[in-house]
N, C-alpha and C. Protein backbone atom coordinates (compact mmCIF):
# COMPACT_ATOMS: atom_id res chain seq x y z
N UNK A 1 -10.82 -1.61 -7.12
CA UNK A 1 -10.81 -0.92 -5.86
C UNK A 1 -9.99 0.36 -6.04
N UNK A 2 -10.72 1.49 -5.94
CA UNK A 2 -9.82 2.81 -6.15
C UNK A 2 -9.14 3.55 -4.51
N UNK A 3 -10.32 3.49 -3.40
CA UNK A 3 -9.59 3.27 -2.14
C UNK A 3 -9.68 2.26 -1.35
N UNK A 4 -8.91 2.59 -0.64
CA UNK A 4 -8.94 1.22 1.00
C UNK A 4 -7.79 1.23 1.29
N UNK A 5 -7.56 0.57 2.65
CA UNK A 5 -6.77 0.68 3.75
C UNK A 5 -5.30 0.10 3.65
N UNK A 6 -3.97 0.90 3.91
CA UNK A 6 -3.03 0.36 3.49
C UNK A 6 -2.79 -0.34 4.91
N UNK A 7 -2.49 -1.85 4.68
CA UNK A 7 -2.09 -2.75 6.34
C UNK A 7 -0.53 -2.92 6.36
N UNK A 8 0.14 -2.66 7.15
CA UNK A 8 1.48 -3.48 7.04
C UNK A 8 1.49 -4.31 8.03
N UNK A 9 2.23 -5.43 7.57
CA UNK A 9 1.96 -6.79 7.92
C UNK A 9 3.32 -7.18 8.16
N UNK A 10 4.17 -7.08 9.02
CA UNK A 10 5.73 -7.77 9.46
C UNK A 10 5.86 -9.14 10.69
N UNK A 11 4.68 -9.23 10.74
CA UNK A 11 4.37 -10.36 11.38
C UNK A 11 5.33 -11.72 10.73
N UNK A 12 5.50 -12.48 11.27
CA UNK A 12 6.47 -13.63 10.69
C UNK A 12 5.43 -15.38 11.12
N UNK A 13 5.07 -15.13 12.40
CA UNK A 13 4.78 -16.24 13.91
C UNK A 13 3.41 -16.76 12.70
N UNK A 14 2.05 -16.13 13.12
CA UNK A 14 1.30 -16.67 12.36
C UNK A 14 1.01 -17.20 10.76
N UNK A 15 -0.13 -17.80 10.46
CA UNK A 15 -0.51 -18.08 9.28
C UNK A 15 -0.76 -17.00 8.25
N UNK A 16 0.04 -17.08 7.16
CA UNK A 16 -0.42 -15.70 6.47
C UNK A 16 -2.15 -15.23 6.45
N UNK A 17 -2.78 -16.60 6.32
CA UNK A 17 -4.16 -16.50 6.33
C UNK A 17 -4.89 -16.09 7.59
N UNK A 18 -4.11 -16.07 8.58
CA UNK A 18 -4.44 -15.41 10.07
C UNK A 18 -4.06 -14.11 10.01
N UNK A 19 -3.24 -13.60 9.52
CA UNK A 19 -2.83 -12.15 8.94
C UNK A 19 -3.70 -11.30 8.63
N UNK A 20 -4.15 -11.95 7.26
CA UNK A 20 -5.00 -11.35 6.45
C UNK A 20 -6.56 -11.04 6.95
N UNK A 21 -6.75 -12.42 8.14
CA UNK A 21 -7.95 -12.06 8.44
C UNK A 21 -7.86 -10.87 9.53
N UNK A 22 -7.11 -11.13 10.46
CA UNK A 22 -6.53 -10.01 11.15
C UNK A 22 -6.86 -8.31 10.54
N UNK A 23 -6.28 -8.55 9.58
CA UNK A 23 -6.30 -7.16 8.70
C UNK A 23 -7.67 -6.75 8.32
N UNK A 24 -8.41 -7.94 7.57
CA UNK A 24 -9.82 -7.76 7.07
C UNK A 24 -10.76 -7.45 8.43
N UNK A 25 -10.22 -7.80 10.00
CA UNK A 25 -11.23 -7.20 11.32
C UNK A 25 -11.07 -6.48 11.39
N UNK A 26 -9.57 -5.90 11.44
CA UNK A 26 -9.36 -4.43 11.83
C UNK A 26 -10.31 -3.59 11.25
N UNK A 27 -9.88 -3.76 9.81
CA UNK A 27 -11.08 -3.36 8.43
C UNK A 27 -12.14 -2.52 9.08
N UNK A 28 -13.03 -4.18 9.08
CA UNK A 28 -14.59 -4.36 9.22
C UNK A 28 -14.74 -3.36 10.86
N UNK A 29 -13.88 -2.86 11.55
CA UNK A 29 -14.52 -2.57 12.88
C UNK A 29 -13.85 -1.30 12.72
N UNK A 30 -12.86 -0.69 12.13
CA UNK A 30 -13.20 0.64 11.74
C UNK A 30 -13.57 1.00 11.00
N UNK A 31 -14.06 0.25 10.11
CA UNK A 31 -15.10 1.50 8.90
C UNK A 31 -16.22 0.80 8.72
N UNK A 32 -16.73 -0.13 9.52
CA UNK A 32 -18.00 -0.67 9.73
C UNK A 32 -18.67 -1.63 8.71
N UNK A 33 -17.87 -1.71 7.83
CA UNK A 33 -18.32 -2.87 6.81
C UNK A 33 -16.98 -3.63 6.27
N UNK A 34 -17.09 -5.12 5.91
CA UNK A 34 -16.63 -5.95 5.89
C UNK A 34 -15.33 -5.96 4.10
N UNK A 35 -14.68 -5.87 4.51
CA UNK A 35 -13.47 -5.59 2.73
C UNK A 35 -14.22 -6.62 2.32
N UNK A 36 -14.09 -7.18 0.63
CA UNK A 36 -14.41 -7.74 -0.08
C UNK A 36 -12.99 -8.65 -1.11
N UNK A 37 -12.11 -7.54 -0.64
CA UNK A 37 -11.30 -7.92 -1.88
C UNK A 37 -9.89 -7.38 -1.16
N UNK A 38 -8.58 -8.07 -0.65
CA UNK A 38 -7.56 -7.93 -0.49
C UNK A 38 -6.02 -7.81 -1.88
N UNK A 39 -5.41 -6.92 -1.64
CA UNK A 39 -4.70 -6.98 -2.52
C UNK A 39 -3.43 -7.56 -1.79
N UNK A 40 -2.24 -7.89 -2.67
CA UNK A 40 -1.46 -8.13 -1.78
C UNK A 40 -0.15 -8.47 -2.82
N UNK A 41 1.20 -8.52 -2.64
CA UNK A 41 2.44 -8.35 -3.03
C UNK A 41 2.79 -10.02 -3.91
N UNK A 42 2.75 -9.99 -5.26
CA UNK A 42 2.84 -11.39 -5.68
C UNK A 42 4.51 -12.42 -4.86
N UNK A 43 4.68 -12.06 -4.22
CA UNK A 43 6.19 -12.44 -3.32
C UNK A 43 5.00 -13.40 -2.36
N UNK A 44 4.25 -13.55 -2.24
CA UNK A 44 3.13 -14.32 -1.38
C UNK A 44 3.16 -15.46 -1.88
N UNK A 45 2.78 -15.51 -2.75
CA UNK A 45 2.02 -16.47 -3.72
C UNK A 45 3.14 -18.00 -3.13
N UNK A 46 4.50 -17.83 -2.18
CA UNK A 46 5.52 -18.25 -2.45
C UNK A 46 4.97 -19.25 -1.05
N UNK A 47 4.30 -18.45 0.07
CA UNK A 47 3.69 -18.59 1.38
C UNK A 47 2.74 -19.79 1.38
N UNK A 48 1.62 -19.76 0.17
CA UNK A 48 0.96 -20.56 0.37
C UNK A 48 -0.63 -19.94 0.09
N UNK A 49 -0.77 -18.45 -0.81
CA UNK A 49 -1.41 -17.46 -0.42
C UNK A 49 -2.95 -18.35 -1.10
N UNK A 50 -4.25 -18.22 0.14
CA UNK A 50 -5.32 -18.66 -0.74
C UNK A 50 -5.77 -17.47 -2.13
N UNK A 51 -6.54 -18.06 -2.51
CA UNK A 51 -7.22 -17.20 -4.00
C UNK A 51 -8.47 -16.71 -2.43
N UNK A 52 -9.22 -16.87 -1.82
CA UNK A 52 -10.61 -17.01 -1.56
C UNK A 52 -10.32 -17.13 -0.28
N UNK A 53 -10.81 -16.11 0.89
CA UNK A 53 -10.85 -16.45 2.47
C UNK A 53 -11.89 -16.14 3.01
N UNK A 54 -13.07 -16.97 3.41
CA UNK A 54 -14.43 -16.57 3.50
C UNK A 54 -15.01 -15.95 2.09
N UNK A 55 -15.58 -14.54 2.33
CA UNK A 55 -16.12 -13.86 1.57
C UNK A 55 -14.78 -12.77 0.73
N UNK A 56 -13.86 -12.61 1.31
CA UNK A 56 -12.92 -11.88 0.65
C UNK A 56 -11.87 -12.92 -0.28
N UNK A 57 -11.42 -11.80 -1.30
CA UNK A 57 -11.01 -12.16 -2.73
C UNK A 57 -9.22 -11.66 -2.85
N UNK A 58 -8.83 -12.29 -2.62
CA UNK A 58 -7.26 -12.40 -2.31
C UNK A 58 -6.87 -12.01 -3.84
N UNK A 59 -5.81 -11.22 -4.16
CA UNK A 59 -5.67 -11.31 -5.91
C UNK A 59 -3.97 -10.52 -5.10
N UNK A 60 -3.09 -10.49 -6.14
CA UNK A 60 -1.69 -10.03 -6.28
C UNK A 60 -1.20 -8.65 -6.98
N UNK A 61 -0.83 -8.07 -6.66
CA UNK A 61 -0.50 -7.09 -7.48
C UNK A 61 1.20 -6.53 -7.34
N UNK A 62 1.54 -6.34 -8.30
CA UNK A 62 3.04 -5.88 -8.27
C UNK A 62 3.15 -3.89 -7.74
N UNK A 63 1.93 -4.08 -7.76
CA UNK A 63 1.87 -2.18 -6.81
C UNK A 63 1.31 -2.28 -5.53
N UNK A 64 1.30 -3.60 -4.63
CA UNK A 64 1.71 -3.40 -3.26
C UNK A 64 2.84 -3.91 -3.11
N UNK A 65 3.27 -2.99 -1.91
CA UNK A 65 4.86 -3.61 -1.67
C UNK A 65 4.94 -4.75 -0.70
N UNK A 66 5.91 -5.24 -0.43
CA UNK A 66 5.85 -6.52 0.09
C UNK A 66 5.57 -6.57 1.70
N UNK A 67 5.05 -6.90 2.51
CA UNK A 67 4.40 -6.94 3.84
C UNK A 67 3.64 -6.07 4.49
N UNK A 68 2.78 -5.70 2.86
CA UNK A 68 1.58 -5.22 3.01
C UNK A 68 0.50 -5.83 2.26
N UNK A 69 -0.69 -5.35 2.86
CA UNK A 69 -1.82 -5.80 2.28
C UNK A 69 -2.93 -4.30 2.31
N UNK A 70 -3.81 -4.45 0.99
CA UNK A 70 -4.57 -3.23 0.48
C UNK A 70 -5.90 -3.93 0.61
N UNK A 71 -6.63 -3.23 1.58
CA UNK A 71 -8.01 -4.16 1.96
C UNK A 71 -8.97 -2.84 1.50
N UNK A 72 -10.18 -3.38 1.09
CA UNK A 72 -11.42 -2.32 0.52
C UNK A 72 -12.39 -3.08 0.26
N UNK A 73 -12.95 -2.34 -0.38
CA UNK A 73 -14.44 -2.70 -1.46
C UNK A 73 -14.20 -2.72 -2.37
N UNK A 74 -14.73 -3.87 -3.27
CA UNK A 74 -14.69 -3.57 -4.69
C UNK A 74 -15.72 -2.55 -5.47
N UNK A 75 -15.22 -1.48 -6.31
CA UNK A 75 -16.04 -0.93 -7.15
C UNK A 75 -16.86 -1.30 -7.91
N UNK A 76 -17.61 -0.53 -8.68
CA UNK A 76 -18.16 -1.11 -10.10
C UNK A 76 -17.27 -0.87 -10.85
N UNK A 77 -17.24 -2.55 -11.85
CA UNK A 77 -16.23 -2.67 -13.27
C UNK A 77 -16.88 -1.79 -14.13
């Protein structure tokens, strides 16, 4: 994924997985199609973070910062 949407996420109350989907509507209803692939801060992984939520692809990266999430499309590899 070279762009997509930076979310910050300071929410505490809900499910991280309610978060994320949260993030992935916002997504899908301003730019009219649905993310594929969430990035997100390996400090998660600690939460309970799924691999797989519906159709989107949860993965970790140490270049988002922590109570954010990087939602997009995946490119071609």
């Amino acid at each position: 994924m070279d762009v997509g949407m930076l979310w910050y996420d300071a929410a505490t109350g809900p499910g991280l997985g309610d978060r994320i989907r949260h993030a992935a509507d916002y997504y899908r209803d301003k730019y009219g199609k649905a993310p594929d692939l969430c990035m997100v801060n390996p400090s998660l992984k600690e939460q309970g973070l799924p691999r797989q939520l519906g159709g989107l692809e949860i993965r970790t990266s140490r270049s988002v910062l922590a109570h954010h999430f990087w939602l997009g499309v995946r490119g071609e590899d």
